[in-house]
Structure formats: C-alpha cells, structure tokens
PDB file of N, CA and C in Angstrom:
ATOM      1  N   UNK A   1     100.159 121.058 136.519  1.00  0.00           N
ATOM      2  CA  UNK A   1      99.381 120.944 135.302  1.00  0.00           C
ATOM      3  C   UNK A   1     100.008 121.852 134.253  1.00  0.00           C
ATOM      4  N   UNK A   2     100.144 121.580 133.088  1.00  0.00           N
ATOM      5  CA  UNK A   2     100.514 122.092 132.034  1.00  0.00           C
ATOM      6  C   UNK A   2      99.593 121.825 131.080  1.00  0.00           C
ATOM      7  N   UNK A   3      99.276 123.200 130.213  1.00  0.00           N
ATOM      8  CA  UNK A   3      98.690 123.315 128.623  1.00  0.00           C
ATOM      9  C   UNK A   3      98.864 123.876 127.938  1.00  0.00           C
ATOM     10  N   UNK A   4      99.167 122.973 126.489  1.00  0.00           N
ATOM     11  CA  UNK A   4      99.463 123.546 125.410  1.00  0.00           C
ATOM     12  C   UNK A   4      98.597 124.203 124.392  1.00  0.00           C
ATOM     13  N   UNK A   5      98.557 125.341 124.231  1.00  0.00           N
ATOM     14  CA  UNK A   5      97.592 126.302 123.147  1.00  0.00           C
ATOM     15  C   UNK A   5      98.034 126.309 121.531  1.00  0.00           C
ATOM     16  N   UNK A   6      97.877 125.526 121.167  1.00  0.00           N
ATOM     17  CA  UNK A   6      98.118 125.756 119.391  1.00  0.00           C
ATOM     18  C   UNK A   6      97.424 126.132 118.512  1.00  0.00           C
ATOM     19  N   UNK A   7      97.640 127.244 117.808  1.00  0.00           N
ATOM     20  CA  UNK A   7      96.742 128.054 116.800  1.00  0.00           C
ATOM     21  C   UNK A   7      97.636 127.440 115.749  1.00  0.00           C
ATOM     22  N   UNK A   8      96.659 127.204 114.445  1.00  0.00           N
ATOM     23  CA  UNK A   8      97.458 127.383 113.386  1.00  0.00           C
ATOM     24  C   UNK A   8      96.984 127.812 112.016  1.00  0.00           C
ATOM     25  N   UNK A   9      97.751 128.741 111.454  1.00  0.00           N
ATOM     26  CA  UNK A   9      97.084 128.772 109.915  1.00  0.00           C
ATOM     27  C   UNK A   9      97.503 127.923 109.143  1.00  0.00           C
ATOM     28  N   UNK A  10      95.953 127.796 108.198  1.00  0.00           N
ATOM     29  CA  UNK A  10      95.986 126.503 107.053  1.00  0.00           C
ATOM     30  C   UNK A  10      95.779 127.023 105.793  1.00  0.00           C
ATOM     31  N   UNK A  11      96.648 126.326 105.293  1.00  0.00           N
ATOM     32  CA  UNK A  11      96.025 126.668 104.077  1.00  0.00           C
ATOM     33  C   UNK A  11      94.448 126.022 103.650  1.00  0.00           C
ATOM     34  N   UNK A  12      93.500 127.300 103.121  1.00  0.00           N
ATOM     35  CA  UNK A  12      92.027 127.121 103.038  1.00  0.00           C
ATOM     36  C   UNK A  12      91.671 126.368 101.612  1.00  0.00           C
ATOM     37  N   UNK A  13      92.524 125.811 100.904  1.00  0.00           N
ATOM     38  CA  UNK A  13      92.388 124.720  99.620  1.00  0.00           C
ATOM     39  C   UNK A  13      92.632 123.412 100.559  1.00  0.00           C
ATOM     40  N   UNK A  14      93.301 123.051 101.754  1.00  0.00           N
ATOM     41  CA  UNK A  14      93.812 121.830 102.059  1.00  0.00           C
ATOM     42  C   UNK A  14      93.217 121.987 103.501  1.00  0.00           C
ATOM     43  N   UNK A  15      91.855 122.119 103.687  1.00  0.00           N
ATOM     44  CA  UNK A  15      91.258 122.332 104.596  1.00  0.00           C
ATOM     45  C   UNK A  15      90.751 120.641 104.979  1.00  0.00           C
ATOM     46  N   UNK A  16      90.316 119.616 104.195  1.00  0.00           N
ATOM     47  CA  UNK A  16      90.299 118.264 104.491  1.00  0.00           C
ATOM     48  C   UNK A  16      91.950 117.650 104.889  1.00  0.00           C
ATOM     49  N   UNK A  17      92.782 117.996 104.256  1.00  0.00           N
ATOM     50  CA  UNK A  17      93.992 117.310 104.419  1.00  0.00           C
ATOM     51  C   UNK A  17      94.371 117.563 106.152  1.00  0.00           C
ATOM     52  N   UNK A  18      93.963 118.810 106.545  1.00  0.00           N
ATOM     53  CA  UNK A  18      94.048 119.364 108.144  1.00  0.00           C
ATOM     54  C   UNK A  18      93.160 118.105 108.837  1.00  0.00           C
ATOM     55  N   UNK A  19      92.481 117.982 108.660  1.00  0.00           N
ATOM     56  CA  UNK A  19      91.161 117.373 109.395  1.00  0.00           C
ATOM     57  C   UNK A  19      91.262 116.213 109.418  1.00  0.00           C
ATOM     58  N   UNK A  20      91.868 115.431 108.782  1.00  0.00           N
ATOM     59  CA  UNK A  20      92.607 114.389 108.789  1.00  0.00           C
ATOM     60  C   UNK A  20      94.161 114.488 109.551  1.00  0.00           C
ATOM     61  N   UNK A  21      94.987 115.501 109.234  1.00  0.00           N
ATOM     62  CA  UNK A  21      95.815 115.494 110.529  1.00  0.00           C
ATOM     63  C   UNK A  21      95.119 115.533 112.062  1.00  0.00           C
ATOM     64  N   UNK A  22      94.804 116.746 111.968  1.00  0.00           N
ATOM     65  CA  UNK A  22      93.806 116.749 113.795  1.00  0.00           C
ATOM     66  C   UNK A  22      93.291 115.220 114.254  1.00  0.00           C
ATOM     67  N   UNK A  23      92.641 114.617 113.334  1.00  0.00           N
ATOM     68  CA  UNK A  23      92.141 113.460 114.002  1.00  0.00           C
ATOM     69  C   UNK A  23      93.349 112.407 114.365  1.00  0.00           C
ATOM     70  N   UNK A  24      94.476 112.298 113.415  1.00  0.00           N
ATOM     71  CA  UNK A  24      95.576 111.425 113.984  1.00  0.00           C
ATOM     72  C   UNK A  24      96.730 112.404 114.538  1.00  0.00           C
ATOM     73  N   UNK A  25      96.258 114.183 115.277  1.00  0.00           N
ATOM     74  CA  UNK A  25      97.342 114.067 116.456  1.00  0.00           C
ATOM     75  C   UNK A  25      98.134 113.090 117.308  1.00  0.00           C
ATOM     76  N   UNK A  26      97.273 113.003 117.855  1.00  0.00           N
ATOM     77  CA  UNK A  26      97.937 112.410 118.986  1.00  0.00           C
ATOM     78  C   UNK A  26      99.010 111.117 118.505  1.00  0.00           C
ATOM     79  N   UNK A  27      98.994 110.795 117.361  1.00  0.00           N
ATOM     80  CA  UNK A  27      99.877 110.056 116.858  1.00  0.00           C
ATOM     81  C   UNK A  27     101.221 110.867 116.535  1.00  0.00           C
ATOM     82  N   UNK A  28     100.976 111.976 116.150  1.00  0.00           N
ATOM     83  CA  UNK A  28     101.924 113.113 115.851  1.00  0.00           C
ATOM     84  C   UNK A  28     102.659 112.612 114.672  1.00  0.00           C
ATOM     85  N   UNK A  29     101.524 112.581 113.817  1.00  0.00           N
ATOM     86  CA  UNK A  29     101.958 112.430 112.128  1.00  0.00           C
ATOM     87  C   UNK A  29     102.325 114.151 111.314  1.00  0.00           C
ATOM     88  N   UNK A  30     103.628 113.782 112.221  1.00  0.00           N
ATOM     89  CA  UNK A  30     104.191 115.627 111.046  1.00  0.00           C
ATOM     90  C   UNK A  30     104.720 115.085 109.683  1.00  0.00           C
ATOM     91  N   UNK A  31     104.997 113.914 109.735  1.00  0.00           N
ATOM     92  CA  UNK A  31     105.444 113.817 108.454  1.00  0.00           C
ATOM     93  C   UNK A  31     104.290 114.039 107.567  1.00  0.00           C
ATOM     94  N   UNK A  32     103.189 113.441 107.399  1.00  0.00           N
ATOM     95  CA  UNK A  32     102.021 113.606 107.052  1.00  0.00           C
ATOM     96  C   UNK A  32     102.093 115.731 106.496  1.00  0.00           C
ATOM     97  N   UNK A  33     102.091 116.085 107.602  1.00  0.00           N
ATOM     98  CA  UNK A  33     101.832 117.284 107.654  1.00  0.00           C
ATOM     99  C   UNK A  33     103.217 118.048 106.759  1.00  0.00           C
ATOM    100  N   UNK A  34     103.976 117.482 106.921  1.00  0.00           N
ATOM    101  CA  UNK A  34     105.199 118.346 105.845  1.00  0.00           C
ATOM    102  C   UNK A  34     105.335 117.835 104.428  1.00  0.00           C
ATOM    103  N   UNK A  35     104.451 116.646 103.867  1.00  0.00           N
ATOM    104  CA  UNK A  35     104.263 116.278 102.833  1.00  0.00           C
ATOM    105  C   UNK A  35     103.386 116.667 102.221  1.00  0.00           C
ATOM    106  N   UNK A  36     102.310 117.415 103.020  1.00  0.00           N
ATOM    107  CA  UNK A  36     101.252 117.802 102.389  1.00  0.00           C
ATOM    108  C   UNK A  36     101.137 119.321 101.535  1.00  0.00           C
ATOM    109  N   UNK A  37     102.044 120.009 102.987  1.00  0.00           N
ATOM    110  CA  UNK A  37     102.602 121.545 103.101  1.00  0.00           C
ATOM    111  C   UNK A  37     100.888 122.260 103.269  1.00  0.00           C
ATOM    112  N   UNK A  38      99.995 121.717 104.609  1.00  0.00           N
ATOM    113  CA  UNK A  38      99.123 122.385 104.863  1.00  0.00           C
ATOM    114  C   UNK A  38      99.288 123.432 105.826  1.00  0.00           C
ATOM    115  N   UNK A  39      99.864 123.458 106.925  1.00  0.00           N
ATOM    116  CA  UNK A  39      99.760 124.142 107.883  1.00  0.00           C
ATOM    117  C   UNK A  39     100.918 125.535 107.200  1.00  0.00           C
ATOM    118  N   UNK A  40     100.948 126.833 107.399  1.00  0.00           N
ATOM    119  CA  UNK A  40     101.496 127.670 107.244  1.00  0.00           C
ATOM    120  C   UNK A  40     102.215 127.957 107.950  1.00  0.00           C
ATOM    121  N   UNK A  41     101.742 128.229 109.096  1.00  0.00           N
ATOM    122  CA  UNK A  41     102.497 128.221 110.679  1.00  0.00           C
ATOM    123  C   UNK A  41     101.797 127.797 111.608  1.00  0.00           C
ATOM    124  N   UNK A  42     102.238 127.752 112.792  1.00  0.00           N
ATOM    125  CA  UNK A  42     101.805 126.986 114.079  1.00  0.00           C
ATOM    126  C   UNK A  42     102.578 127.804 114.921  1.00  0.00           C
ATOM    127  N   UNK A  43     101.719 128.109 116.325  1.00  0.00           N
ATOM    128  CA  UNK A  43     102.446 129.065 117.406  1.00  0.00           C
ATOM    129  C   UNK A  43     101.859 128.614 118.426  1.00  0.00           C
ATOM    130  N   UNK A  44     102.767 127.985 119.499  1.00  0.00           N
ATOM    131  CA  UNK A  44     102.377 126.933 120.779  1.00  0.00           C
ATOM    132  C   UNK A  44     102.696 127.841 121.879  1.00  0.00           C
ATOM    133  N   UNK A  45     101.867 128.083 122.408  1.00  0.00           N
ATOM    134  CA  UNK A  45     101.700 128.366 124.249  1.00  0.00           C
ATOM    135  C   UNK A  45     101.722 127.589 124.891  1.00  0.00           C
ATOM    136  N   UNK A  46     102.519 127.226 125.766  1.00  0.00           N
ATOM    137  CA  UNK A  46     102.978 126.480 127.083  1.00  0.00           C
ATOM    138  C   UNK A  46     102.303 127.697 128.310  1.00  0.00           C
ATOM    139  N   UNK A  47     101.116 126.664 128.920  1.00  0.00           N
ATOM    140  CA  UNK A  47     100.801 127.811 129.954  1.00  0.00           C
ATOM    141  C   UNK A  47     100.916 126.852 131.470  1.00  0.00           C
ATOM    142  N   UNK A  48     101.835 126.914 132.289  1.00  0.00           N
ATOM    143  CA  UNK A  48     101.927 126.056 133.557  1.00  0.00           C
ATOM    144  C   UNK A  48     101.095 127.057 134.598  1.00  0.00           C
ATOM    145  N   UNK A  49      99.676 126.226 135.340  1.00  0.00           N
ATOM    146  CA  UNK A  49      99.102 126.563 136.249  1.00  0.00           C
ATOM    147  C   UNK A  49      99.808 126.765 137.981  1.00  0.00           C
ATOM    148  N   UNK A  50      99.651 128.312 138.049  1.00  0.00           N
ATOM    149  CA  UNK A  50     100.637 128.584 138.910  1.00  0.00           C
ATOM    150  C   UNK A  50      99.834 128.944 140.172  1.00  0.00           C
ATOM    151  N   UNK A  51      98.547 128.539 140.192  1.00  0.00           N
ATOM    152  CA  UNK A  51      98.002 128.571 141.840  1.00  0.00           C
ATOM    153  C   UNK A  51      96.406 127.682 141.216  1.00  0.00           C
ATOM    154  N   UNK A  52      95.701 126.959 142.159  1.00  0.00           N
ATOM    155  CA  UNK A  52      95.231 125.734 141.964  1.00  0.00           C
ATOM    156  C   UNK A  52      94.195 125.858 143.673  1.00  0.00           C
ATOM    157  N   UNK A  53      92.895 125.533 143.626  1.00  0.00           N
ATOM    158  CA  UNK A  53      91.857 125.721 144.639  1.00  0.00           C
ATOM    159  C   UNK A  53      93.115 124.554 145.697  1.00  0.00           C
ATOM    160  N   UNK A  54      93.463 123.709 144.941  1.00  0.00           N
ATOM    161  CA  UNK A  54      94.110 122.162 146.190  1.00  0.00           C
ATOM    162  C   UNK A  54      95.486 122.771 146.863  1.00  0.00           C
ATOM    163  N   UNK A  55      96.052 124.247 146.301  1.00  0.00           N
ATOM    164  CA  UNK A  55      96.867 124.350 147.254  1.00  0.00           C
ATOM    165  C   UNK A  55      97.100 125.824 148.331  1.00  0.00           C
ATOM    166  N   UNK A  56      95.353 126.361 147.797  1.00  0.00           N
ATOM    167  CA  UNK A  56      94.589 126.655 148.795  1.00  0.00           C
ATOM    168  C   UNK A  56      94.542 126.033 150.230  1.00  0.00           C
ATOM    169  N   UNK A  57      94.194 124.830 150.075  1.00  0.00           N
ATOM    170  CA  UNK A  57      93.562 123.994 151.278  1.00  0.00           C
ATOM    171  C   UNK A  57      94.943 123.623 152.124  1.00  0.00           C
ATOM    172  N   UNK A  58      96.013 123.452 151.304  1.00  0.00           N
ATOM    173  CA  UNK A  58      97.490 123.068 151.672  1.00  0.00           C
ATOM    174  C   UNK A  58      97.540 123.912 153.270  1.00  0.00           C
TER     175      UNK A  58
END
C-alpha cells in the first residue's frame, strides 16, 4: 500500500479556482492549474506501509 500526502498553499483570492481543480483531480488537470497560477507550492509525501495486521498472521 502506498499514500500520497499533499499539502498545498493557495493563493486566498483564487480560492474557487482551487475547488474546481480538487474536484477534477483525478483527471490531473495541471494545465488548468498553471494557467490559473493558484497553487503556490505543493509538497508530496510518499508514505509506503511497512508492517500491516495481514502479515502478522503470515
């Protein structure tokens, strides 16, 4: 299992323009997002689960 943690600062005038990205993630409209110039930065954690109750039982 793997998860990704993304924080990001927005700019707080283009706080609808965000909210409209978030909802079409999963499409992964960055272009959207670099035309707009909302997000300031973004900082992603990759966290891989390294012990799990199922391999306990193993």
């Amino acid at each position: 299992m793997l998860t990704c943690i993304i924080k990001y600062d927005i700019d707080p005038t283009k706080h609808d323009d965000f909210q409209q990205y978030a909802r079409n993630w999963l499409q992964a409209n960055y272009a959207f997002a670099q035309d707009r110039k909302f997000i300031l930065r973004e900082d992603r954690r990759w966290l891989k689960l390294s012990y799990s109750q199922q391999d306990a039982r193993a």
